[in-house]
N, C-alpha and C. Protein backbone atom coordinates (compact mmCIF):
# COMPACT_ATOMS: atom_id res chain seq x y z
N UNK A 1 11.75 -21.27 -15.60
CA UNK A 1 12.11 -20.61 -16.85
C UNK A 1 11.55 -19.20 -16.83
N UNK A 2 12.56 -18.10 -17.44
CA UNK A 2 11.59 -16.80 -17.27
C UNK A 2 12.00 -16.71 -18.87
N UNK A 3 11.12 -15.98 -18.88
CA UNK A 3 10.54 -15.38 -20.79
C UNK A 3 10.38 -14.03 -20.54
N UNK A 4 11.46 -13.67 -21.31
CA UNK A 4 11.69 -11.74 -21.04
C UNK A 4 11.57 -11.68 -22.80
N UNK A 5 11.01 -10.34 -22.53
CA UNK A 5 10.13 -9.90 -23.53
C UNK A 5 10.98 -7.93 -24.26
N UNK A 6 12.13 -7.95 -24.62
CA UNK A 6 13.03 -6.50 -24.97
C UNK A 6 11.98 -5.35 -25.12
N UNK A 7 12.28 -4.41 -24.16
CA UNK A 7 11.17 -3.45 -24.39
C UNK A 7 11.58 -2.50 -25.49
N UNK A 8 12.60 -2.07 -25.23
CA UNK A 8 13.44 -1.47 -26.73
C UNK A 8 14.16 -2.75 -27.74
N UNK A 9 13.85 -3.72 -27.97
CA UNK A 9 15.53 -4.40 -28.86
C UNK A 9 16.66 -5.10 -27.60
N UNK A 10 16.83 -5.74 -28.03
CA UNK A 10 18.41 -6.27 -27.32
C UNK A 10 19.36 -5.55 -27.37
N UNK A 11 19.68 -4.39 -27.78
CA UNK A 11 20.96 -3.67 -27.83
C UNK A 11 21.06 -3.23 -26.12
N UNK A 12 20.34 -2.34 -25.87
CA UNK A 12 20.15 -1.68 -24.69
C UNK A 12 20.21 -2.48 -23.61
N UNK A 13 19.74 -3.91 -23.11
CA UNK A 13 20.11 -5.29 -22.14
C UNK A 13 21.38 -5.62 -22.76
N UNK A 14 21.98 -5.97 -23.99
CA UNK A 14 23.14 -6.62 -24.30
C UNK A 14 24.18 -5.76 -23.57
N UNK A 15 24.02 -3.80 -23.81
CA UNK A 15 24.79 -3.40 -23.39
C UNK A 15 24.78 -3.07 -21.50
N UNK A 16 23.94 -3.06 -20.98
CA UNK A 16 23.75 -3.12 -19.44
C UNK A 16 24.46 -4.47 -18.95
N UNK A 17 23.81 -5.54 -19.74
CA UNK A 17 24.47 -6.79 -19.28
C UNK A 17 26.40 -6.96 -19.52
N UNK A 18 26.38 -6.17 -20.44
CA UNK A 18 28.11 -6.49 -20.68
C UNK A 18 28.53 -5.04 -19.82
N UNK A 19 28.11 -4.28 -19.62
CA UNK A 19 28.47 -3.35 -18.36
C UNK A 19 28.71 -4.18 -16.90
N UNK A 20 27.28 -4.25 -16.66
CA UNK A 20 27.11 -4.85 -14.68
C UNK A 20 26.95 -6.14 -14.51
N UNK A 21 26.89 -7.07 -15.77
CA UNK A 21 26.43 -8.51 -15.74
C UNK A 21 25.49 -8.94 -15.63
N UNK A 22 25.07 -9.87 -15.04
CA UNK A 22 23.43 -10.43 -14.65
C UNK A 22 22.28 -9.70 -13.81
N UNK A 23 23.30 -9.39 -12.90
CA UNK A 23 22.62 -8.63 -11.36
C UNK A 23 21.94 -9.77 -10.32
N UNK A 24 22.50 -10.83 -10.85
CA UNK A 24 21.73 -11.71 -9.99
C UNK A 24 21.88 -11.62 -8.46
N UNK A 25 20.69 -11.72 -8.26
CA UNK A 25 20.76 -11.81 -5.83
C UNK A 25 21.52 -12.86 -5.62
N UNK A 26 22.63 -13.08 -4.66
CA UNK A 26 23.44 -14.71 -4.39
C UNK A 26 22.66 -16.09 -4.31
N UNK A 27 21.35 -15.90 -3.60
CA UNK A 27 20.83 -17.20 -3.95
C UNK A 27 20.08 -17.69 -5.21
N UNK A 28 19.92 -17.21 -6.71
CA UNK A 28 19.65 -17.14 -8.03
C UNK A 28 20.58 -17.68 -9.21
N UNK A 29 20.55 -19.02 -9.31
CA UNK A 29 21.96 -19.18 -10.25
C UNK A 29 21.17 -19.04 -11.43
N UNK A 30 21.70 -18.66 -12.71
CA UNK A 30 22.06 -18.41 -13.64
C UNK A 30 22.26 -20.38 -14.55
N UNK A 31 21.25 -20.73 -15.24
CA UNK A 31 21.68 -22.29 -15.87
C UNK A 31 22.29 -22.40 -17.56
N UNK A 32 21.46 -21.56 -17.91
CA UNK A 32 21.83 -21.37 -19.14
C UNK A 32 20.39 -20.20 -20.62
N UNK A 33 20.82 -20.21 -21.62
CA UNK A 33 19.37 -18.76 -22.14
C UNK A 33 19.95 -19.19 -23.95
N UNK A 34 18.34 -18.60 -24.37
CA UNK A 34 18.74 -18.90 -25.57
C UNK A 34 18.11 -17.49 -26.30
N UNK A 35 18.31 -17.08 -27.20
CA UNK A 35 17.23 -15.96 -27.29
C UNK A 35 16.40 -16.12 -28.79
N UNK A 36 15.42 -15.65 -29.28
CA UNK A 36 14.52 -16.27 -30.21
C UNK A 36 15.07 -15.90 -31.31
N UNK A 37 15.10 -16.38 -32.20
CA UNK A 37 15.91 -16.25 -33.76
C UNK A 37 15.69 -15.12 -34.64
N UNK A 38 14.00 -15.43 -34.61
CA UNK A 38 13.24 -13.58 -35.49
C UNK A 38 13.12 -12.77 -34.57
N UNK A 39 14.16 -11.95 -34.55
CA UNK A 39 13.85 -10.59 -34.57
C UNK A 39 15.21 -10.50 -33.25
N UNK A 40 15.06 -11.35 -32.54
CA UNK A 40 16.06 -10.80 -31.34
C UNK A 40 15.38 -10.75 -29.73
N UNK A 41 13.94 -10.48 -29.89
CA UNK A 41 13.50 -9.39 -29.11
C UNK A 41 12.83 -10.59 -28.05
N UNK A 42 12.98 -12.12 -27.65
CA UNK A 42 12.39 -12.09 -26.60
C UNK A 42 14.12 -13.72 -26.23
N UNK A 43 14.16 -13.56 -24.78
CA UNK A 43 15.10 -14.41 -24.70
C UNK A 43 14.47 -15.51 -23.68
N UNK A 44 14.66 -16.10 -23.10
CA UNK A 44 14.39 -17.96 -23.02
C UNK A 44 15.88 -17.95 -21.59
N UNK A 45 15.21 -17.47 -20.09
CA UNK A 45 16.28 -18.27 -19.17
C UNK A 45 15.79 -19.29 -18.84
N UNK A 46 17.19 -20.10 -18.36
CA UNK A 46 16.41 -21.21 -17.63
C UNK A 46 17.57 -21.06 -16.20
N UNK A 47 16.70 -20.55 -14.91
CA UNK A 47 17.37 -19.98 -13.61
C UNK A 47 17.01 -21.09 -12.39
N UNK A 48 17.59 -20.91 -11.52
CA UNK A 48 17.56 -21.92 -10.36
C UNK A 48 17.52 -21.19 -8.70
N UNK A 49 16.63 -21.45 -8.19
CA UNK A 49 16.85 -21.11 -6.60
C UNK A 49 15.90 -21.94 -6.20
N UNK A 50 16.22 -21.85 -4.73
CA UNK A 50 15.00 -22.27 -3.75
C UNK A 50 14.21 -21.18 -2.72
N UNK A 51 14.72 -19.98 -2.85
CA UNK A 51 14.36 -18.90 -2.96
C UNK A 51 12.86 -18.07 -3.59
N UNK A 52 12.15 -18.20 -4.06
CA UNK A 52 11.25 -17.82 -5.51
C UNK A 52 11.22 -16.30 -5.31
N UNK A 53 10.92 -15.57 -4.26
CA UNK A 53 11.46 -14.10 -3.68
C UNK A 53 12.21 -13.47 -4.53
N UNK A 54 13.93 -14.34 -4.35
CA UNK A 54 14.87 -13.17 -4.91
C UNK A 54 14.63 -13.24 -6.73
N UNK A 55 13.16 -13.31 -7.34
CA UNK A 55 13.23 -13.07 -8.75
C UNK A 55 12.53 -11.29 -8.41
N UNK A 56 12.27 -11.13 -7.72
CA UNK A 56 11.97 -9.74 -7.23
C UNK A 56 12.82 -9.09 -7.89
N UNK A 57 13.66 -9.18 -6.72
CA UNK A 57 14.94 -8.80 -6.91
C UNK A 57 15.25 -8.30 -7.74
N UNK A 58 15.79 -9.75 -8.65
CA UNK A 58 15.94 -9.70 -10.33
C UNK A 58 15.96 -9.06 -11.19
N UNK A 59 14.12 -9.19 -11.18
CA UNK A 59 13.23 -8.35 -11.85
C UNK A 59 13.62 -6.67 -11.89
N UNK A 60 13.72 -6.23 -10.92
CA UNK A 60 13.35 -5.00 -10.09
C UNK A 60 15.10 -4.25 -11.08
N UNK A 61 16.19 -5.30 -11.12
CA UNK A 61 16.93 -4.77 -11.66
C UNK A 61 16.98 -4.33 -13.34
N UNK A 62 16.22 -5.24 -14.14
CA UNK A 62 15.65 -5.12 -15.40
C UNK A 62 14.47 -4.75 -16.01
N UNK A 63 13.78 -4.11 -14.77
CA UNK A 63 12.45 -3.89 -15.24
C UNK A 63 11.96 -2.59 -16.02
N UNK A 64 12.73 -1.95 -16.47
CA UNK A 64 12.74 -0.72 -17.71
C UNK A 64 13.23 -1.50 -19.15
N UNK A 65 14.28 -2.50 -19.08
CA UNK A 65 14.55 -2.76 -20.06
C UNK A 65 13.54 -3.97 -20.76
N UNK A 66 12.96 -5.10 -19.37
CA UNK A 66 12.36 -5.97 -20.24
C UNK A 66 11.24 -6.32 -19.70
């Protein structure tokens, strides 16, 4: 499970994500996310690999926003 934390708000990830999508590395699936009710500002994945590495990756692609 990763617990991302909006460094500005969700607007700024909502809109990157509906731009480029996830950015996920090929071995990183994507299971399903919920995001917290007050306020917006922290979201709830729940991701899958056997990999643990490509959250680098990941990371490295969202790491200004969260």
């Amino acid at each position: 499970m990763v617990i991302e934390t909006y460094a500005q708000g969700p607007g700024p990830v909502y809109a990157r994500a509906s731009e480029l999508g996830r950015m996920l590395p090929p071995s990183l699936a994507y299971l399903g996310s919920w995001v917290e009710a007050h306020g917006l500002n922290r979201c709830f994945q729940l991701m899958e690999t056997e990999e643990p590495s490509v959250f680098e990756k990941w990371i490295a692609n969202w790491a200004e926003q969260v």
